[in-house]
Structures are given as structure tokens and as C-alpha cells.
PDB file of N, CA and C in Angstrom:
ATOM      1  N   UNK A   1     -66.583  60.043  -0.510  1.00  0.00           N
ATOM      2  CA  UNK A   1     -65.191  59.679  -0.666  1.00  0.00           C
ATOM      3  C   UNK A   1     -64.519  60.704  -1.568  1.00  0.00           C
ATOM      4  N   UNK A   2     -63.192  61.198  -1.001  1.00  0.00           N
ATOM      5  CA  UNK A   2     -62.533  62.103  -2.074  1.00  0.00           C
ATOM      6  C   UNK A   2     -61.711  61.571  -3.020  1.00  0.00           C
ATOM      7  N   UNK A   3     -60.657  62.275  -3.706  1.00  0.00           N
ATOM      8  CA  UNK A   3     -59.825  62.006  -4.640  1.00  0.00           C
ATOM      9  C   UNK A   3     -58.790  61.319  -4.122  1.00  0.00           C
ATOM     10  N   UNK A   4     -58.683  60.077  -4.953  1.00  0.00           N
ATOM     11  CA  UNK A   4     -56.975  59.282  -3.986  1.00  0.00           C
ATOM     12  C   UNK A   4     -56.371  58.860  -5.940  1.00  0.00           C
ATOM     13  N   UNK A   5     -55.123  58.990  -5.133  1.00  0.00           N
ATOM     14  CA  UNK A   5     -54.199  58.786  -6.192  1.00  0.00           C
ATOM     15  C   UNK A   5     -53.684  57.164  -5.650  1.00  0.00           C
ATOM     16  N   UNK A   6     -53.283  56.164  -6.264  1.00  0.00           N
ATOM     17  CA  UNK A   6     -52.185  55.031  -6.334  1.00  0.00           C
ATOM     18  C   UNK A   6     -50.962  55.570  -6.930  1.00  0.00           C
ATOM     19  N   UNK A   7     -50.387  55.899  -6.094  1.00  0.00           N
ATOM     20  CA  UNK A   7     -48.692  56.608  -6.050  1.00  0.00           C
ATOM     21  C   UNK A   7     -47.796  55.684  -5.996  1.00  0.00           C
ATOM     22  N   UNK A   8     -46.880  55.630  -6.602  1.00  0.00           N
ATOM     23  CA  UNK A   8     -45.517  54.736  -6.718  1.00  0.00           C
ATOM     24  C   UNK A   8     -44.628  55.831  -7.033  1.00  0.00           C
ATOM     25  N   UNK A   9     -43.885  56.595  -6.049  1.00  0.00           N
ATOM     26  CA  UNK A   9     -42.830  57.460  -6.212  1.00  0.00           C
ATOM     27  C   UNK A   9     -41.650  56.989  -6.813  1.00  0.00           C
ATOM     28  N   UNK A  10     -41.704  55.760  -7.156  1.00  0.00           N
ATOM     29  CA  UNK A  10     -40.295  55.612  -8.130  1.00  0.00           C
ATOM     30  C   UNK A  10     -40.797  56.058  -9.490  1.00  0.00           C
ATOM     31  N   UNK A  11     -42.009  56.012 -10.079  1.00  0.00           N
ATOM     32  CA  UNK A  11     -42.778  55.938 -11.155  1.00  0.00           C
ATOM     33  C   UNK A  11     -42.307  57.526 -11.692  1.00  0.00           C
ATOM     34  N   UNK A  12     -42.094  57.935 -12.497  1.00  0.00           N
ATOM     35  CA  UNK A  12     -42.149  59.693 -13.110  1.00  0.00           C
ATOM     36  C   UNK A  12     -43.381  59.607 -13.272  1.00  0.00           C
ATOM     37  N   UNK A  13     -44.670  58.812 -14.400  1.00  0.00           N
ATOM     38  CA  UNK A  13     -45.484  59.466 -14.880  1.00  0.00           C
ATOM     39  C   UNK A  13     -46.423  59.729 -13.321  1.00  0.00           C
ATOM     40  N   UNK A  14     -46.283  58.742 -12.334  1.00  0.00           N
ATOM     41  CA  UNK A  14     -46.955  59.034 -11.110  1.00  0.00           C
ATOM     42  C   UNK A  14     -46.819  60.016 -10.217  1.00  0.00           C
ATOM     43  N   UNK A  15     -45.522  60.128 -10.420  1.00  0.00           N
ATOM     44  CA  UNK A  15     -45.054  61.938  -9.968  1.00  0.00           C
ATOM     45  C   UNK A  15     -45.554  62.822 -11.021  1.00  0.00           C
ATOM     46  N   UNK A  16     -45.748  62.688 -12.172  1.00  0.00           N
ATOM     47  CA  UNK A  16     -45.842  63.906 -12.801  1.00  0.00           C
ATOM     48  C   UNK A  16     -47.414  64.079 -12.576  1.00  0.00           C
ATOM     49  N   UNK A  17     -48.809  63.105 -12.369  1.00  0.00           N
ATOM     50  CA  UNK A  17     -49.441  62.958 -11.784  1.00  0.00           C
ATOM     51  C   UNK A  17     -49.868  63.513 -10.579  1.00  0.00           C
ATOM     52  N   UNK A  18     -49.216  63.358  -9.321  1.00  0.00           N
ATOM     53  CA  UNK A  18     -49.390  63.868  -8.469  1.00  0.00           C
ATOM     54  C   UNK A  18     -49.233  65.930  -8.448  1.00  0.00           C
ATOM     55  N   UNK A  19     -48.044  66.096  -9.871  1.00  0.00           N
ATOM     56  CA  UNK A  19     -47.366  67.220  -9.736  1.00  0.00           C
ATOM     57  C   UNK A  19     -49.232  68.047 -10.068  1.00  0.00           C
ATOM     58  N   UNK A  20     -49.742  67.321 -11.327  1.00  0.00           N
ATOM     59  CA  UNK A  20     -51.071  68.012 -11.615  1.00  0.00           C
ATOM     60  C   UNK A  20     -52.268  68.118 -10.771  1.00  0.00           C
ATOM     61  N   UNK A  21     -52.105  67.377  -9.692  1.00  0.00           N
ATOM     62  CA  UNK A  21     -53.317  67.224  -8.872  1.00  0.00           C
ATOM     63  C   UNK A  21     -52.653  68.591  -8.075  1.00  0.00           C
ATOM     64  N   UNK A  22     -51.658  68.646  -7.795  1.00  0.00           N
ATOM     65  CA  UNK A  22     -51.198  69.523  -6.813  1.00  0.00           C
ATOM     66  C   UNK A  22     -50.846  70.637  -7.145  1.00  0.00           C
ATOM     67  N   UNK A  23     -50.790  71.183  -8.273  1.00  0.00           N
ATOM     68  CA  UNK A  23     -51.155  72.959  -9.207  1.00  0.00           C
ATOM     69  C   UNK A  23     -52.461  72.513  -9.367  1.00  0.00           C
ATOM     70  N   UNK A  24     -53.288  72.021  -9.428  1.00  0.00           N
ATOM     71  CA  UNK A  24     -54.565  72.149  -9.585  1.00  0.00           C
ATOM     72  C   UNK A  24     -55.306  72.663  -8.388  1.00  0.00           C
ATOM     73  N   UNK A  25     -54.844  72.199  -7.067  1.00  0.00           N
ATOM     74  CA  UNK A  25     -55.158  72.859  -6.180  1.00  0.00           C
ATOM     75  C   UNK A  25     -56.677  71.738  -5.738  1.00  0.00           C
ATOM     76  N   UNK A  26     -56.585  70.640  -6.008  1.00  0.00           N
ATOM     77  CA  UNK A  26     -57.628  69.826  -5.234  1.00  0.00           C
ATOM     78  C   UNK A  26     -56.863  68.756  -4.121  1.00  0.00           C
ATOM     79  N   UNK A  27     -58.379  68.681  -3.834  1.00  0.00           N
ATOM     80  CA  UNK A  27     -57.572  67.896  -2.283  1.00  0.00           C
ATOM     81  C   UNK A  27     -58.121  66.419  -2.835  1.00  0.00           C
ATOM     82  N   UNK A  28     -57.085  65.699  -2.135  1.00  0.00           N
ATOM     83  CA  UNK A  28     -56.589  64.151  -2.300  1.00  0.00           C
ATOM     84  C   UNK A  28     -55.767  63.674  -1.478  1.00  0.00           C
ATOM     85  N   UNK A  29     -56.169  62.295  -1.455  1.00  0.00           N
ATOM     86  CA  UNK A  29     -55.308  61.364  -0.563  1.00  0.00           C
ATOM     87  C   UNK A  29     -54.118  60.471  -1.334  1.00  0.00           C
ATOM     88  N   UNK A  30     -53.158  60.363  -0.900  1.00  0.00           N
ATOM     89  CA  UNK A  30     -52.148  59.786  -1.374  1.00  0.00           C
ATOM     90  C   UNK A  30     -52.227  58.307  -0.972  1.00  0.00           C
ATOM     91  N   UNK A  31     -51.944  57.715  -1.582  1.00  0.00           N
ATOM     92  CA  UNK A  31     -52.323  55.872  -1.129  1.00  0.00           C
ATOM     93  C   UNK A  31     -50.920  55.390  -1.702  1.00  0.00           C
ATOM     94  N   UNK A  32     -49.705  54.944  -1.026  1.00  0.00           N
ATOM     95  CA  UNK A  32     -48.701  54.373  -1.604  1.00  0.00           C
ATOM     96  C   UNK A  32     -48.990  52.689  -1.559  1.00  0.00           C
ATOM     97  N   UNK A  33     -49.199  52.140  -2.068  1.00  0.00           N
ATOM     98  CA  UNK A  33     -49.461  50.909  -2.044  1.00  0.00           C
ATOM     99  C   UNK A  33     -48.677  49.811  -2.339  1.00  0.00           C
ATOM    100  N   UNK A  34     -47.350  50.014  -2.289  1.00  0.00           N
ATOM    101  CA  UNK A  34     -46.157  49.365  -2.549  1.00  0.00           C
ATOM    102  C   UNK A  34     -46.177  48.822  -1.176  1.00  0.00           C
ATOM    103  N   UNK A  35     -46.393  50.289  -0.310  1.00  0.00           N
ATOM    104  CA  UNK A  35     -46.747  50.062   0.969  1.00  0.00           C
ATOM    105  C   UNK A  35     -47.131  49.682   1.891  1.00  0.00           C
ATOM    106  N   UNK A  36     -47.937  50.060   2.263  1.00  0.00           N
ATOM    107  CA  UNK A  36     -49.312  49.555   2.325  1.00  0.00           C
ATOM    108  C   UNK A  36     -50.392  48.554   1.662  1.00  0.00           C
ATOM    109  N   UNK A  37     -49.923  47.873   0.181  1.00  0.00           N
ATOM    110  CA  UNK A  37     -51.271  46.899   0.460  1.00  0.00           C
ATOM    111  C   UNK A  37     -52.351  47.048  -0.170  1.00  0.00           C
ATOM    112  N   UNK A  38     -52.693  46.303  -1.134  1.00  0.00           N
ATOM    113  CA  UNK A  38     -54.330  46.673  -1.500  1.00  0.00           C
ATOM    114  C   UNK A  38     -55.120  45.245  -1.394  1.00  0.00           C
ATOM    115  N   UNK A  39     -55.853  45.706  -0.596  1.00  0.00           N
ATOM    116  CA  UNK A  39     -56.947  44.080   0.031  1.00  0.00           C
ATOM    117  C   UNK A  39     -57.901  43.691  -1.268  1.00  0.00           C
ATOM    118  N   UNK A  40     -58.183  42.488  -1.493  1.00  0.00           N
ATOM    119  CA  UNK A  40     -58.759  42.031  -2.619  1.00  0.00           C
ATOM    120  C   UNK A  40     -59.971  42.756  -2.743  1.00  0.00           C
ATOM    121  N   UNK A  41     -60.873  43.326  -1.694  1.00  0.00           N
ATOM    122  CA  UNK A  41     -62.140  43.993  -1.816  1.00  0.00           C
ATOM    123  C   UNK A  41     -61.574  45.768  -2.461  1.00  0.00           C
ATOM    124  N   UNK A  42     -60.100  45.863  -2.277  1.00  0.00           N
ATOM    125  CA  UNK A  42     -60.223  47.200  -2.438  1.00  0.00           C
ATOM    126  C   UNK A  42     -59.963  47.019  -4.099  1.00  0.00           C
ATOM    127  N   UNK A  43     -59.284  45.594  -4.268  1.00  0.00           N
ATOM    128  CA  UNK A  43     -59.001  45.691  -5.790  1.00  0.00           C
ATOM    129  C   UNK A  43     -59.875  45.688  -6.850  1.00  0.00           C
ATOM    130  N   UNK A  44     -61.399  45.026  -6.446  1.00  0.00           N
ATOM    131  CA  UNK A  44     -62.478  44.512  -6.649  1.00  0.00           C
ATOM    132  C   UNK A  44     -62.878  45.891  -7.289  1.00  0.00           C
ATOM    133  N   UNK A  45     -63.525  47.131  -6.032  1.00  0.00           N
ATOM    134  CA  UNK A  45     -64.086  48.154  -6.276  1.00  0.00           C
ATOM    135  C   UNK A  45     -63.363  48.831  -7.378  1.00  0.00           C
ATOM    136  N   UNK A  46     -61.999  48.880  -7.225  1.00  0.00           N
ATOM    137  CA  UNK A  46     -61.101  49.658  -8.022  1.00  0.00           C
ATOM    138  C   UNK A  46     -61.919  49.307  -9.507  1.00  0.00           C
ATOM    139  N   UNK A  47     -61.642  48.154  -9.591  1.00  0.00           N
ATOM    140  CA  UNK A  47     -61.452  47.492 -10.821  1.00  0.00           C
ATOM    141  C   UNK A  47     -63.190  47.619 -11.898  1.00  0.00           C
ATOM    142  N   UNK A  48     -64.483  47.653 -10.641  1.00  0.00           N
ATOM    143  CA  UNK A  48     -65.507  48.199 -10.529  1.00  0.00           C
ATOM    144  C   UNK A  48     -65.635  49.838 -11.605  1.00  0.00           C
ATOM    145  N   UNK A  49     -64.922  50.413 -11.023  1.00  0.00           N
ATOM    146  CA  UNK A  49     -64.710  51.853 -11.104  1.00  0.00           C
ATOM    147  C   UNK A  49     -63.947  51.972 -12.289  1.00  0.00           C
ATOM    148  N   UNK A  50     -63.321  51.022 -12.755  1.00  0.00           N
ATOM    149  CA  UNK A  50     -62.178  51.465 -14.226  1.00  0.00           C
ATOM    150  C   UNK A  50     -63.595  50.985 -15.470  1.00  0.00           C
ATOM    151  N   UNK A  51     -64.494  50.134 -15.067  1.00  0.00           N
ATOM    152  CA  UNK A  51     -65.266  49.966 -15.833  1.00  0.00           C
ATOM    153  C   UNK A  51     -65.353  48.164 -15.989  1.00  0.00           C
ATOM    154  N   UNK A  52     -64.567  47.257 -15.120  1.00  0.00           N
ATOM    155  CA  UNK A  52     -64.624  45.970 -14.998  1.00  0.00           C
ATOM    156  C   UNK A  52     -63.927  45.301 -15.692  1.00  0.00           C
ATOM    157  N   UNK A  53     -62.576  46.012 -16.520  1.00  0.00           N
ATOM    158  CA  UNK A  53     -61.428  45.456 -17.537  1.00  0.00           C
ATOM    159  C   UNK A  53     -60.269  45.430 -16.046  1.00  0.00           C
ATOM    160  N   UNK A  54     -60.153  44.468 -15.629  1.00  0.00           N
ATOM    161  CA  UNK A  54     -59.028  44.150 -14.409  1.00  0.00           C
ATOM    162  C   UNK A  54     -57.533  43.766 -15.304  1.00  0.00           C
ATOM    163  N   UNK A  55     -57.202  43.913 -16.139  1.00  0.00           N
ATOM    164  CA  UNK A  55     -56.232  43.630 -16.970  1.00  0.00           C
ATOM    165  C   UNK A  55     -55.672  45.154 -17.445  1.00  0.00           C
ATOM    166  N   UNK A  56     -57.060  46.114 -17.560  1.00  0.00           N
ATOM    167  CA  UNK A  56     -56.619  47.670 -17.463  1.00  0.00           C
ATOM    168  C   UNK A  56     -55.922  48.000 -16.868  1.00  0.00           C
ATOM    169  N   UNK A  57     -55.893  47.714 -15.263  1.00  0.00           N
ATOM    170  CA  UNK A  57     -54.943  48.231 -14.466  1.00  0.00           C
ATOM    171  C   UNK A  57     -54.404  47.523 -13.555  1.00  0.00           C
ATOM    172  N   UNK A  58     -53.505  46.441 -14.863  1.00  0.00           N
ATOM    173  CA  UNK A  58     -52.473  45.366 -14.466  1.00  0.00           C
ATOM    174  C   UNK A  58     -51.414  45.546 -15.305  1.00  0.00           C
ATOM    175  N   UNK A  59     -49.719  45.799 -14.663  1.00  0.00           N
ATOM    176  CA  UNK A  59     -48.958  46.152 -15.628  1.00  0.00           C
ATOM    177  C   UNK A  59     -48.433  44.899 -15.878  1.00  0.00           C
ATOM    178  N   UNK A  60     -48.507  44.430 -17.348  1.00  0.00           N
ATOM    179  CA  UNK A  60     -48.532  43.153 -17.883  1.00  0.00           C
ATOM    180  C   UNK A  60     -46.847  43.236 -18.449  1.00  0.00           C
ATOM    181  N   UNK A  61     -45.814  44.144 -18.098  1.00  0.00           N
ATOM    182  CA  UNK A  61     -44.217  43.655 -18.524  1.00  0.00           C
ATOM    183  C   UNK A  61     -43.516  43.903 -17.156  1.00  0.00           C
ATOM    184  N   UNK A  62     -44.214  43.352 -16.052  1.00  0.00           N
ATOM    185  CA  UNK A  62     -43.598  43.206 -14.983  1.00  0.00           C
ATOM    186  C   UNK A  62     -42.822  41.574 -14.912  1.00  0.00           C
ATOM    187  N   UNK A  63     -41.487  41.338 -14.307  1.00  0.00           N
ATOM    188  CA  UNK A  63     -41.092  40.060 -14.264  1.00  0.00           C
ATOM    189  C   UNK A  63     -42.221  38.978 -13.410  1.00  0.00           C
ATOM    190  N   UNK A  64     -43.302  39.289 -12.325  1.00  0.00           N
ATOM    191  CA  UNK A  64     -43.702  38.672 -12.288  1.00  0.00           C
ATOM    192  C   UNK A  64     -45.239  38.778 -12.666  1.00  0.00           C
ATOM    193  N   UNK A  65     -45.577  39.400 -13.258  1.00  0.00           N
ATOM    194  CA  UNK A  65     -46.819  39.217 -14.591  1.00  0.00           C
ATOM    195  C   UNK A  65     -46.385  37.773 -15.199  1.00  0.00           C
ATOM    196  N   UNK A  66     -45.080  37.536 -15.938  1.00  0.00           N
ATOM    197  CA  UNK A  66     -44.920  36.921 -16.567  1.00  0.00           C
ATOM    198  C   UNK A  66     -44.428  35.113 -15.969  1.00  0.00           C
ATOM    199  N   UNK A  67     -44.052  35.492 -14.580  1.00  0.00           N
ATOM    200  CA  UNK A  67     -43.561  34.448 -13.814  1.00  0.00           C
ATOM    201  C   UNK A  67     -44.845  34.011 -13.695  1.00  0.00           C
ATOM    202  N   UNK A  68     -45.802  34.471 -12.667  1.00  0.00           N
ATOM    203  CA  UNK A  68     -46.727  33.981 -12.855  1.00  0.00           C
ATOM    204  C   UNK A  68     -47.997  33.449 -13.836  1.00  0.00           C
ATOM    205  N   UNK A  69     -47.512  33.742 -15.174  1.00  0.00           N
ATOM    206  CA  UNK A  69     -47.956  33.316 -16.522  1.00  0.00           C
ATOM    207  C   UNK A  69     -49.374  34.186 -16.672  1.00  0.00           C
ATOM    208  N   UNK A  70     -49.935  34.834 -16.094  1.00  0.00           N
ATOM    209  CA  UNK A  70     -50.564  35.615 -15.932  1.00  0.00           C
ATOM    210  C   UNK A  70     -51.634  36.173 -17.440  1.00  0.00           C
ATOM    211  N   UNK A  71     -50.710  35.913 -18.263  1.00  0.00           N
ATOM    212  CA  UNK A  71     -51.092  36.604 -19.683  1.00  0.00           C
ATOM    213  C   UNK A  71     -52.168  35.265 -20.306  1.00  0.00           C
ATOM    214  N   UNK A  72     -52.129  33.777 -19.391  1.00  0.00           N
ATOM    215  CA  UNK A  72     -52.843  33.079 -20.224  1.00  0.00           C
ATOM    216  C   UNK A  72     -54.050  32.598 -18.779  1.00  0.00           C
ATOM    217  N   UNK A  73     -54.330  33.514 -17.950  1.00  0.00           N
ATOM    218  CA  UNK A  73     -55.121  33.360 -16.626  1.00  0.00           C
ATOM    219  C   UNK A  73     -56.948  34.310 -17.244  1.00  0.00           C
ATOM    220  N   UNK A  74     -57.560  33.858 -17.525  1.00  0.00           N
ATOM    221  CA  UNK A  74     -58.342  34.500 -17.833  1.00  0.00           C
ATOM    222  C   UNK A  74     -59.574  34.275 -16.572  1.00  0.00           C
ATOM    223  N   UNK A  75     -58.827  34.339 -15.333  1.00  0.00           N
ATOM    224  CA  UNK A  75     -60.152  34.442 -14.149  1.00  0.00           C
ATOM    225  C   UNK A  75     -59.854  35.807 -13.787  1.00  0.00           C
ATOM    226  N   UNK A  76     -60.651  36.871 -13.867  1.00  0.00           N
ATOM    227  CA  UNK A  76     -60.859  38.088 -13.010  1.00  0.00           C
ATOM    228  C   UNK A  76     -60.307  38.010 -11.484  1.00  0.00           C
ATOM    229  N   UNK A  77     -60.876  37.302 -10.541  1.00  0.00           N
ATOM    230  CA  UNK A  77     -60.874  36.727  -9.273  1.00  0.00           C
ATOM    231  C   UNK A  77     -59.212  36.553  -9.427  1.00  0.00           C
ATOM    232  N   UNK A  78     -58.766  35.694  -9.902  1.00  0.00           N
ATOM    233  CA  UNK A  78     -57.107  34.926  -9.664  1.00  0.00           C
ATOM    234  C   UNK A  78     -56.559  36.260 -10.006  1.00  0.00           C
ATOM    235  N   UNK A  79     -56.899  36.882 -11.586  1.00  0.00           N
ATOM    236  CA  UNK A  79     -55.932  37.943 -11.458  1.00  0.00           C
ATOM    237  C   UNK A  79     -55.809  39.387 -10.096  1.00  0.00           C
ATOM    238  N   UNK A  80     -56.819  39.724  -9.542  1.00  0.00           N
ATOM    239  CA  UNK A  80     -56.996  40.428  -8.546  1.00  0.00           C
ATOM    240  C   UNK A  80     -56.323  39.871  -7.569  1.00  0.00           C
ATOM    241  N   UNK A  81     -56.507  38.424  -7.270  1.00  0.00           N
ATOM    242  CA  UNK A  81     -55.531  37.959  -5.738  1.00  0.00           C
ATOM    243  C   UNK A  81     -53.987  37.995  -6.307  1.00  0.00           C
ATOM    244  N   UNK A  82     -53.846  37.874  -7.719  1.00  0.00           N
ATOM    245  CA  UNK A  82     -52.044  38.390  -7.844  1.00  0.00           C
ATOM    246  C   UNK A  82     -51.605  39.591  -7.535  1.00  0.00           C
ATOM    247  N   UNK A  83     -52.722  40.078  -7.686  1.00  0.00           N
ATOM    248  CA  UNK A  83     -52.048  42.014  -7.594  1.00  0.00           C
ATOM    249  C   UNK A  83     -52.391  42.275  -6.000  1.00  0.00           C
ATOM    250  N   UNK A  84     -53.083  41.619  -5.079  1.00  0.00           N
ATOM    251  CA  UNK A  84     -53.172  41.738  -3.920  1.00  0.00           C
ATOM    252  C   UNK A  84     -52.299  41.713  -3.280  1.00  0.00           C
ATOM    253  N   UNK A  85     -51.347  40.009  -3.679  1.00  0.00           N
ATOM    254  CA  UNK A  85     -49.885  39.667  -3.453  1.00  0.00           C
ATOM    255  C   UNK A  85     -49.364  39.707  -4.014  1.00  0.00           C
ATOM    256  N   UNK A  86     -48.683  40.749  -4.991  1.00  0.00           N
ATOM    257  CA  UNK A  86     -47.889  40.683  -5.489  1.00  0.00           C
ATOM    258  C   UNK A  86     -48.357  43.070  -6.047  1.00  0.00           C
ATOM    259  N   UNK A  87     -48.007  43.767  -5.504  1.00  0.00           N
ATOM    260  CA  UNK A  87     -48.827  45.158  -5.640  1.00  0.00           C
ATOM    261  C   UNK A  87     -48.013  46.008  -6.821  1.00  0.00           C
ATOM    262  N   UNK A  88     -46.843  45.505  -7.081  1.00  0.00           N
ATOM    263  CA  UNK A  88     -46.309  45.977  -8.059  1.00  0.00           C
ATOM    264  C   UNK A  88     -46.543  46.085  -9.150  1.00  0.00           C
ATOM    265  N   UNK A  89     -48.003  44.958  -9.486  1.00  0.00           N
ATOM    266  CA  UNK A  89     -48.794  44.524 -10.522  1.00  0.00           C
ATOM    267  C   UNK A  89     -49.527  45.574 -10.997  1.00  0.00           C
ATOM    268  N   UNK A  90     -50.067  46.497 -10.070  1.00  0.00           N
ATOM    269  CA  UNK A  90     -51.168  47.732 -10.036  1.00  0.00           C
ATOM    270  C   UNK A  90     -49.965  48.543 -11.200  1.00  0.00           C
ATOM    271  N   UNK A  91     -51.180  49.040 -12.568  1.00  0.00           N
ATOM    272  CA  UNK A  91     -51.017  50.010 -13.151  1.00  0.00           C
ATOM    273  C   UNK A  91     -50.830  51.355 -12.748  1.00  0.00           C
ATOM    274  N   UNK A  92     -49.975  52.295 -12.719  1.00  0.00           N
ATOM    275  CA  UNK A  92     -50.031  53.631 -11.928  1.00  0.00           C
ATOM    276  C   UNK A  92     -49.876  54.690 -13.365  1.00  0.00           C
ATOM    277  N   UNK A  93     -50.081  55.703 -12.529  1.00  0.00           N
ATOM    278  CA  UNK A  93     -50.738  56.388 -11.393  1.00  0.00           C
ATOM    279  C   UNK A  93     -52.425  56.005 -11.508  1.00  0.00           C
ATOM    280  N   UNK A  94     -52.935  55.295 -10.640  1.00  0.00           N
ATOM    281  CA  UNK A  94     -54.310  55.243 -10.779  1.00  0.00           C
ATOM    282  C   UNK A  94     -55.188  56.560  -9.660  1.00  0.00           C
ATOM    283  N   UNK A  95     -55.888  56.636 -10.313  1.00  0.00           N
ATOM    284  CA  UNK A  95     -56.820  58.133  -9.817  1.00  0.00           C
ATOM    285  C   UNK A  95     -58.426  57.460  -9.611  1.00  0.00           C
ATOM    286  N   UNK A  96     -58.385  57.656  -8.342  1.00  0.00           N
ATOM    287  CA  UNK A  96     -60.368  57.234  -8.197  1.00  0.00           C
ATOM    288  C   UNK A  96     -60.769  58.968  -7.678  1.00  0.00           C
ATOM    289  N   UNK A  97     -62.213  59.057  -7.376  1.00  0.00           N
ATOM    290  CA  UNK A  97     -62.993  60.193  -7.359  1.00  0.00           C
ATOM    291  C   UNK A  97     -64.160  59.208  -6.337  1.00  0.00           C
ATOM    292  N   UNK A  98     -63.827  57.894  -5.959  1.00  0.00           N
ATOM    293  CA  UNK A  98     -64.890  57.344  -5.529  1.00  0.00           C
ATOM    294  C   UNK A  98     -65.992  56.891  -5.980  1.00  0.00           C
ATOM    295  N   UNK A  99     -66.260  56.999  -7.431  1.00  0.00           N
ATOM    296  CA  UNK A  99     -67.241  57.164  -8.272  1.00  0.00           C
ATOM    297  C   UNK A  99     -66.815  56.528  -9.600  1.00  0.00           C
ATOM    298  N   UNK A 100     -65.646  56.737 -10.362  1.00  0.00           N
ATOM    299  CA  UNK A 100     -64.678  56.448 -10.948  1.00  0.00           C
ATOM    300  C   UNK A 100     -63.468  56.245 -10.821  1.00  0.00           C
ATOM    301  N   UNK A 101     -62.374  55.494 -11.496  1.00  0.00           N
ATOM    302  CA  UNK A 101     -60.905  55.153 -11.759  1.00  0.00           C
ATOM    303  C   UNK A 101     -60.823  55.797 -13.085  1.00  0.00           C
ATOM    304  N   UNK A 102     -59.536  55.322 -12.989  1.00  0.00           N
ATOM    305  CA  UNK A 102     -58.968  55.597 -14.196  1.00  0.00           C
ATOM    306  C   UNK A 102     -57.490  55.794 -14.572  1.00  0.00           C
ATOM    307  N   UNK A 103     -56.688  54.951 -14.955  1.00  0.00           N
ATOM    308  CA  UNK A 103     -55.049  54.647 -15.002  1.00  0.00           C
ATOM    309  C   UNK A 103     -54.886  55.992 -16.021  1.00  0.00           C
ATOM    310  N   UNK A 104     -54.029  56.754 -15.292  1.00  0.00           N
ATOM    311  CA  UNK A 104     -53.798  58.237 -16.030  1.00  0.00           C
ATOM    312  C   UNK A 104     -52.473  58.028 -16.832  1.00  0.00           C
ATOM    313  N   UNK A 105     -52.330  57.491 -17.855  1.00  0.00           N
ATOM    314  CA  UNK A 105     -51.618  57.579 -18.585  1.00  0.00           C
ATOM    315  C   UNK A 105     -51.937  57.532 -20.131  1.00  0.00           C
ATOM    316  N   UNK A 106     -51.417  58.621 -20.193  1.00  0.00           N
ATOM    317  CA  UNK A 106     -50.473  59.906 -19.795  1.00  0.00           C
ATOM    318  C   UNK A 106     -51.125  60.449 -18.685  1.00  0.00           C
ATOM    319  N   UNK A 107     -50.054  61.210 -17.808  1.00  0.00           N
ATOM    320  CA  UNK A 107     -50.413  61.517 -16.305  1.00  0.00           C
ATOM    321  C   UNK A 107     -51.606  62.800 -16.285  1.00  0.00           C
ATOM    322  N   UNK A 108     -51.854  63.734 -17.623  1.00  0.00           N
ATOM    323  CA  UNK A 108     -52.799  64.486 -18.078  1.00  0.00           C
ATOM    324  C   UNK A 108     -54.247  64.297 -17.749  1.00  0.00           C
ATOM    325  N   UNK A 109     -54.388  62.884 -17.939  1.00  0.00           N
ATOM    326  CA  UNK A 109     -55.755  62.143 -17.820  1.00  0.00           C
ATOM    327  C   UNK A 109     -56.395  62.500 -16.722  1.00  0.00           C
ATOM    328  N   UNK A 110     -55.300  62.779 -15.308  1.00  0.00           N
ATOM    329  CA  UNK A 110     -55.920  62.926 -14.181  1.00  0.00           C
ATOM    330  C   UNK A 110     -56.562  64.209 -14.103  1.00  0.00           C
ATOM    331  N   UNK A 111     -56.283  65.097 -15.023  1.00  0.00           N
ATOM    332  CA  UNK A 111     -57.671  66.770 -15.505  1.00  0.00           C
ATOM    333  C   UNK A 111     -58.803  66.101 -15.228  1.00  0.00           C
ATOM    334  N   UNK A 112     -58.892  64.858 -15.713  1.00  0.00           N
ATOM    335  CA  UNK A 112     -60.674  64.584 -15.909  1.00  0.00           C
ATOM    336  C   UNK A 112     -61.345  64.697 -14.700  1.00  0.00           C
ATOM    337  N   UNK A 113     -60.558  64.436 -13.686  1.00  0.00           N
ATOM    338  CA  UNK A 113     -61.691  64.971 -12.659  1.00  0.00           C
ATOM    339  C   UNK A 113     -61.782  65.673 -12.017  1.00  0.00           C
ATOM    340  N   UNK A 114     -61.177  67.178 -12.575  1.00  0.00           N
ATOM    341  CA  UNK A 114     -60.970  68.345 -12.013  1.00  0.00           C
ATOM    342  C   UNK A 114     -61.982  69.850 -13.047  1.00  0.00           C
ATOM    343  N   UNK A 115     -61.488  69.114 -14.649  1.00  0.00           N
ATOM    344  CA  UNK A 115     -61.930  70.082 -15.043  1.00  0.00           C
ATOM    345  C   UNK A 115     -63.528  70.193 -15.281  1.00  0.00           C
TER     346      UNK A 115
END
């Protein structure tokens, strides 16, 4: 599996993200997932790969983080099926290698799997 980014082009630090993968000169897949969708098995692995903190790469001052009360949900499982339905939840720019994640912020972070 190669390099995929979780892109949200409204995001700057996710553009500025993408800007480093792309002077870096490695190849990667772009995954917009606003879009497209992330299936609970893909959130699973993700979340696998950040090191098993699923709250890492959940943005917790979204209006519905908080609608859904989210901050006092302490099931792994429930929080993953919110961000399934609901994708706006996903921390960005997230960077896998297939092997690892890792929420690049600052968008710099994403060097780590180049240099």
C-alpha cells in the first residue's frame, strides 16, 4: 500500500500538506473523504495505525462533536461509527504509509515519511 493523504481542500493546513508531499516528489493517493466516505473498517485500521488513540484523529470543536456529546462517549466502537456518519469528524490532514498514520499537524509532520 502507498502513501494516501485524508484531504479536505477547504482545510489550509491540508493543502499546505499536500503542497509538501508534492515538492517532495513522492507518489500518493489523494482520498477526499468529505466525499467519498470512510467505512467503519477503514476507520478501525486508520485508527490501528495512529497507535489506537481514536480521539487523536477526531476533531473535537466541530458543532457536531459536541451535538452529539461525544466528549463524554468513552466507547472506541461508537466514536468510530460517528466519524463514519458524520466525516467531518476526521482530524486532517491525515497521512498513512500503510504501515502508519499520523494527523500532520503542523502539516511538516508529513516529512516523516519521506525523510
Amino acid at each position: 500500500m502507498g502513501l494516501k493523504i485524508y484531504h479536505n481542500p477547504r482545510c489550509s493546513k491540508s493543502r499546505q500538506a499536500l503542497v509538501i508531499l508534492t515538492e517532495a516528489g513522492v507518489d500518493f493517493d489523494i482520498v477526499e473523504y468529505l466525499k467519498t466516505g470512510l467505512s467503519i473498517g477503514e476507520l478501525e485500521d486508520l485508527a490501528t495505525k495512529i497507535g489506537g488513540d481514536v480521539r487523536a484523529m477526531m476533531r473535537a470543536g466541530e458543532g457536531i462533536y459536541k451535538e452529539l456529546q461525544l466528549e463524554n462517549e468513552s466507547d472506541d466502537t461508537a466514536l468510530i461509527k460517528a466519524m463514519a456518519e458524520n466525516p467531518i469528524l476526521l482530524e486532517r490532514p491525515l497521512v498513512s504509509d500503510g504501515k502508519m498514520a499520523l494527523v500532520c499537524r503542523p502539516p511538516e509532520l508529513a516529512e516523516r515519511f519521506f525523510d
